[in-house]
C-alpha atoms as a PDB file:
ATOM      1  CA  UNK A   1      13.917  28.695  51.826  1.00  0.00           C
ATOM      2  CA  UNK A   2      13.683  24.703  51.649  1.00  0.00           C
ATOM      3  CA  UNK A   3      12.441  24.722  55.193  1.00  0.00           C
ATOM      4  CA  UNK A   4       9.803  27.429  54.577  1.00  0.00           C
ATOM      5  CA  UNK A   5       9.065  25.245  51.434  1.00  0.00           C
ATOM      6  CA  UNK A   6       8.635  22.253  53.994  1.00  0.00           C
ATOM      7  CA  UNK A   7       6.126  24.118  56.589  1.00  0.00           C
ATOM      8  CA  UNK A   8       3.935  24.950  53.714  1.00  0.00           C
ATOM      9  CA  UNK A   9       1.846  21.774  53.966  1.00  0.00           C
ATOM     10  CA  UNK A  10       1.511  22.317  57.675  1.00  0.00           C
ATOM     11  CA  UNK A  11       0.101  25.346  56.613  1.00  0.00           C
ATOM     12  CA  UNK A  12      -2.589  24.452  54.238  1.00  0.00           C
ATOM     13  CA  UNK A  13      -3.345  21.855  57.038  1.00  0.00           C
ATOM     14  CA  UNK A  14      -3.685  24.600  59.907  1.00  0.00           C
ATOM     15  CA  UNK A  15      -6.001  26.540  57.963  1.00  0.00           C
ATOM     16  CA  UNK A  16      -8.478  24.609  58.218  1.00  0.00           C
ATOM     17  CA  UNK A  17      -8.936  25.073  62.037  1.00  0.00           C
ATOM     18  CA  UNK A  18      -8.252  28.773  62.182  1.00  0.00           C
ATOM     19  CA  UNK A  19      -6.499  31.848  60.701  1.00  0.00           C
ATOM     20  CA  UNK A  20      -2.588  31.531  60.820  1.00  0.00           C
ATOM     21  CA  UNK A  21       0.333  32.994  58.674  1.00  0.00           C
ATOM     22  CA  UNK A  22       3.562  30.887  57.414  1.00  0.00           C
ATOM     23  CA  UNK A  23       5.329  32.644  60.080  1.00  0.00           C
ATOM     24  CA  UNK A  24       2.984  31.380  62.981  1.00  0.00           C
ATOM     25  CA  UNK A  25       3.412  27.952  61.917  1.00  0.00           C
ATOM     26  CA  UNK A  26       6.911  27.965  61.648  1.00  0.00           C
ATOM     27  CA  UNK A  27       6.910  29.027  65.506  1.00  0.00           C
ATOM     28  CA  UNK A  28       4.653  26.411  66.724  1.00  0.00           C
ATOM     29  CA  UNK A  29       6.238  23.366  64.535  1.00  0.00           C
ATOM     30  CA  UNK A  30       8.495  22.781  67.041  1.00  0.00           C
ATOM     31  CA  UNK A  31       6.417  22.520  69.785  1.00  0.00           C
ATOM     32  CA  UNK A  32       4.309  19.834  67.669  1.00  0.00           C
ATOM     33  CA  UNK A  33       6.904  17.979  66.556  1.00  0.00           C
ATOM     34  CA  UNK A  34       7.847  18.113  70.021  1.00  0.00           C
ATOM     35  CA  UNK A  35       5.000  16.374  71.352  1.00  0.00           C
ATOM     36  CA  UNK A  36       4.373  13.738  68.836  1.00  0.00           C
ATOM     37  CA  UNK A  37       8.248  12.520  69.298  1.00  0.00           C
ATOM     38  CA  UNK A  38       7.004  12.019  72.871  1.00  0.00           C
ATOM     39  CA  UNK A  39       4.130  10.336  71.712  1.00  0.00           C
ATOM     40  CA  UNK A  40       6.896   8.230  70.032  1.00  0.00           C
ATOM     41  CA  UNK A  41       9.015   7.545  72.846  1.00  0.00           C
ATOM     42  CA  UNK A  42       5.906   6.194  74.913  1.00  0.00           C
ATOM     43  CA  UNK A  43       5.056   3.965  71.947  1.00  0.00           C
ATOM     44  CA  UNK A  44       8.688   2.472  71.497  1.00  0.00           C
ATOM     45  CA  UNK A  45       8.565   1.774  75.155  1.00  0.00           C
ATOM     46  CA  UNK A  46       4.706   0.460  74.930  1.00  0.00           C
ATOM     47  CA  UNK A  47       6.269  -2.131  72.255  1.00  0.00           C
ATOM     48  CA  UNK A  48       9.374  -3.154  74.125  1.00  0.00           C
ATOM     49  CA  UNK A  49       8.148  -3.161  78.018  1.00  0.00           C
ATOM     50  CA  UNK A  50       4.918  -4.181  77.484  1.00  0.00           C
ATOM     51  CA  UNK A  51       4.343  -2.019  80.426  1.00  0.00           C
ATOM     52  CA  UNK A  52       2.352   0.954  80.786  1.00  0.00           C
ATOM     53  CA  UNK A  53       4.568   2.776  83.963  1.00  0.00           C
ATOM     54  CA  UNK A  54       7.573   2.048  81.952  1.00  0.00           C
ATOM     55  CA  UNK A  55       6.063   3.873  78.845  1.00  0.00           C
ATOM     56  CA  UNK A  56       4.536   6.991  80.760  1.00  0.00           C
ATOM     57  CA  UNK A  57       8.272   7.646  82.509  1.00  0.00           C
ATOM     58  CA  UNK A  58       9.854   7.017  79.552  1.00  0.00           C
ATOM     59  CA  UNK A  59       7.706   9.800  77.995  1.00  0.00           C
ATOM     60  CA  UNK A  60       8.318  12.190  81.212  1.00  0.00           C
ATOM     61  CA  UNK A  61      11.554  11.837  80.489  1.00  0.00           C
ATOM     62  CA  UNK A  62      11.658  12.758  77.137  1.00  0.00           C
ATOM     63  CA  UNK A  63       9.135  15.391  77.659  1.00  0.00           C
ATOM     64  CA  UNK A  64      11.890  17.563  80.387  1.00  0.00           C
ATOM     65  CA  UNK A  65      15.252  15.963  78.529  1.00  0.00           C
ATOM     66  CA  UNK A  66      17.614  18.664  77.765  1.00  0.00           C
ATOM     67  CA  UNK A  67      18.172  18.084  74.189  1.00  0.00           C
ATOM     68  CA  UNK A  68      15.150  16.955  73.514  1.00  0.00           C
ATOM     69  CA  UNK A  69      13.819  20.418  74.809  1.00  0.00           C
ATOM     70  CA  UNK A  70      16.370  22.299  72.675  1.00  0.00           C
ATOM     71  CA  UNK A  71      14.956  21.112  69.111  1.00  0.00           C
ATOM     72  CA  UNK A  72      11.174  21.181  70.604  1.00  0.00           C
ATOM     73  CA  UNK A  73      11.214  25.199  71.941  1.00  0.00           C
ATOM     74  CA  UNK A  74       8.780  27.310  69.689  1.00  0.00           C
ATOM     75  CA  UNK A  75      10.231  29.377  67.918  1.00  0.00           C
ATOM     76  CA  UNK A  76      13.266  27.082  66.935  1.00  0.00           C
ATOM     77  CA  UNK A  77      12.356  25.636  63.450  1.00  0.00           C
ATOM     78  CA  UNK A  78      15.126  23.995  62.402  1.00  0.00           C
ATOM     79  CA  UNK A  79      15.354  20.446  60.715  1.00  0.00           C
ATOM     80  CA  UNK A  80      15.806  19.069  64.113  1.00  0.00           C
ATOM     81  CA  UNK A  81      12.485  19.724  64.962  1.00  0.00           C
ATOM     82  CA  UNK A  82      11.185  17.263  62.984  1.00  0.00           C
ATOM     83  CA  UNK A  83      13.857  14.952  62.481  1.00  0.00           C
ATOM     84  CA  UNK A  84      13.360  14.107  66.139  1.00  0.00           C
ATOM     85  CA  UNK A  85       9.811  12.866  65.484  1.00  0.00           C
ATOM     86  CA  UNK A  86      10.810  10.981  62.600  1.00  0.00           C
ATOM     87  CA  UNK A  87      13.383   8.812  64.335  1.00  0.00           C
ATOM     88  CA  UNK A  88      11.374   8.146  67.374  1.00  0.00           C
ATOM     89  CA  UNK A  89       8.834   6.746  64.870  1.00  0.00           C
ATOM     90  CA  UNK A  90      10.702   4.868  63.068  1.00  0.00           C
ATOM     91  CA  UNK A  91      12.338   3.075  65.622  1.00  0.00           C
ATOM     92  CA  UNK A  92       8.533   1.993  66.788  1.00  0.00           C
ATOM     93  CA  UNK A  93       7.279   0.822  63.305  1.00  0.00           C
ATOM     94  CA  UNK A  94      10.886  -1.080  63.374  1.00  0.00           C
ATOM     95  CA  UNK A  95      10.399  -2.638  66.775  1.00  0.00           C
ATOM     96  CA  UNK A  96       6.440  -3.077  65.547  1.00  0.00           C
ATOM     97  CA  UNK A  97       7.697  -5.477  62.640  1.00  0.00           C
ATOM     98  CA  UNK A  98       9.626  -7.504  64.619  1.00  0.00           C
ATOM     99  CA  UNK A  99       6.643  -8.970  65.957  1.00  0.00           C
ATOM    100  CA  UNK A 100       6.314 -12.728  65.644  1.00  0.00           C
ATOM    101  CA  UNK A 101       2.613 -13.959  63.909  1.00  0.00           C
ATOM    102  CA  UNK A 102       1.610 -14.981  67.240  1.00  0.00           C
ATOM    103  CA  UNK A 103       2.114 -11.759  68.824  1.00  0.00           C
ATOM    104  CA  UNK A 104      -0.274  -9.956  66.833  1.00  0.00           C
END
């Protein structure tokens, strides 16, 4: 129930581009979440490389990992599907911080 509780802002969010039930978004959270911890990965690597062929294998990388794929499949909605995101991004805004005043 907490998770469905969870999804329902996703919901109320989705709605606004087309017809879906709580069910459908439960299926396709996942996949999102999938994508923007990707989107995280490339960042974190953007940050500490500086280099934009380090970033875009780095994000390959995560995109086909084996783990990674388990807690991204639709269908899947477990906490892990988010959770993934949420670490990814943190670890940027950490690494983002870090920066001296002369770096920014």
């Amino acid at each position: 129930p907490e998770l469905l509780r969870q999804a329902f802002p996703f919901v109320k969010a989705v709605l606004r581009f087309g017809p879906m039930s709580l069910n459908d978004v439960c299926v396709y959270i996942p996949a999102w979440f999938g994508s923007v911890a990707t989107l995280g990965v490339f960042l974190l690597t953007r940050e500490a490389t500086r280099s934009l062929a380090c970033s875009c294998i780095s994000a390959m990388i995560m995109a086909i990992i084996p783990a990674h794929l388990m807690r991204s499949i639709a269908g899947g909605y477990d906490n892990e599907s988010i959770a993934v995101s949420a670490i990814c991004f943190t670890f940027y805004l950490w690494c983002r911080s870090l920066r001296s005043e002369k770096s920014w």
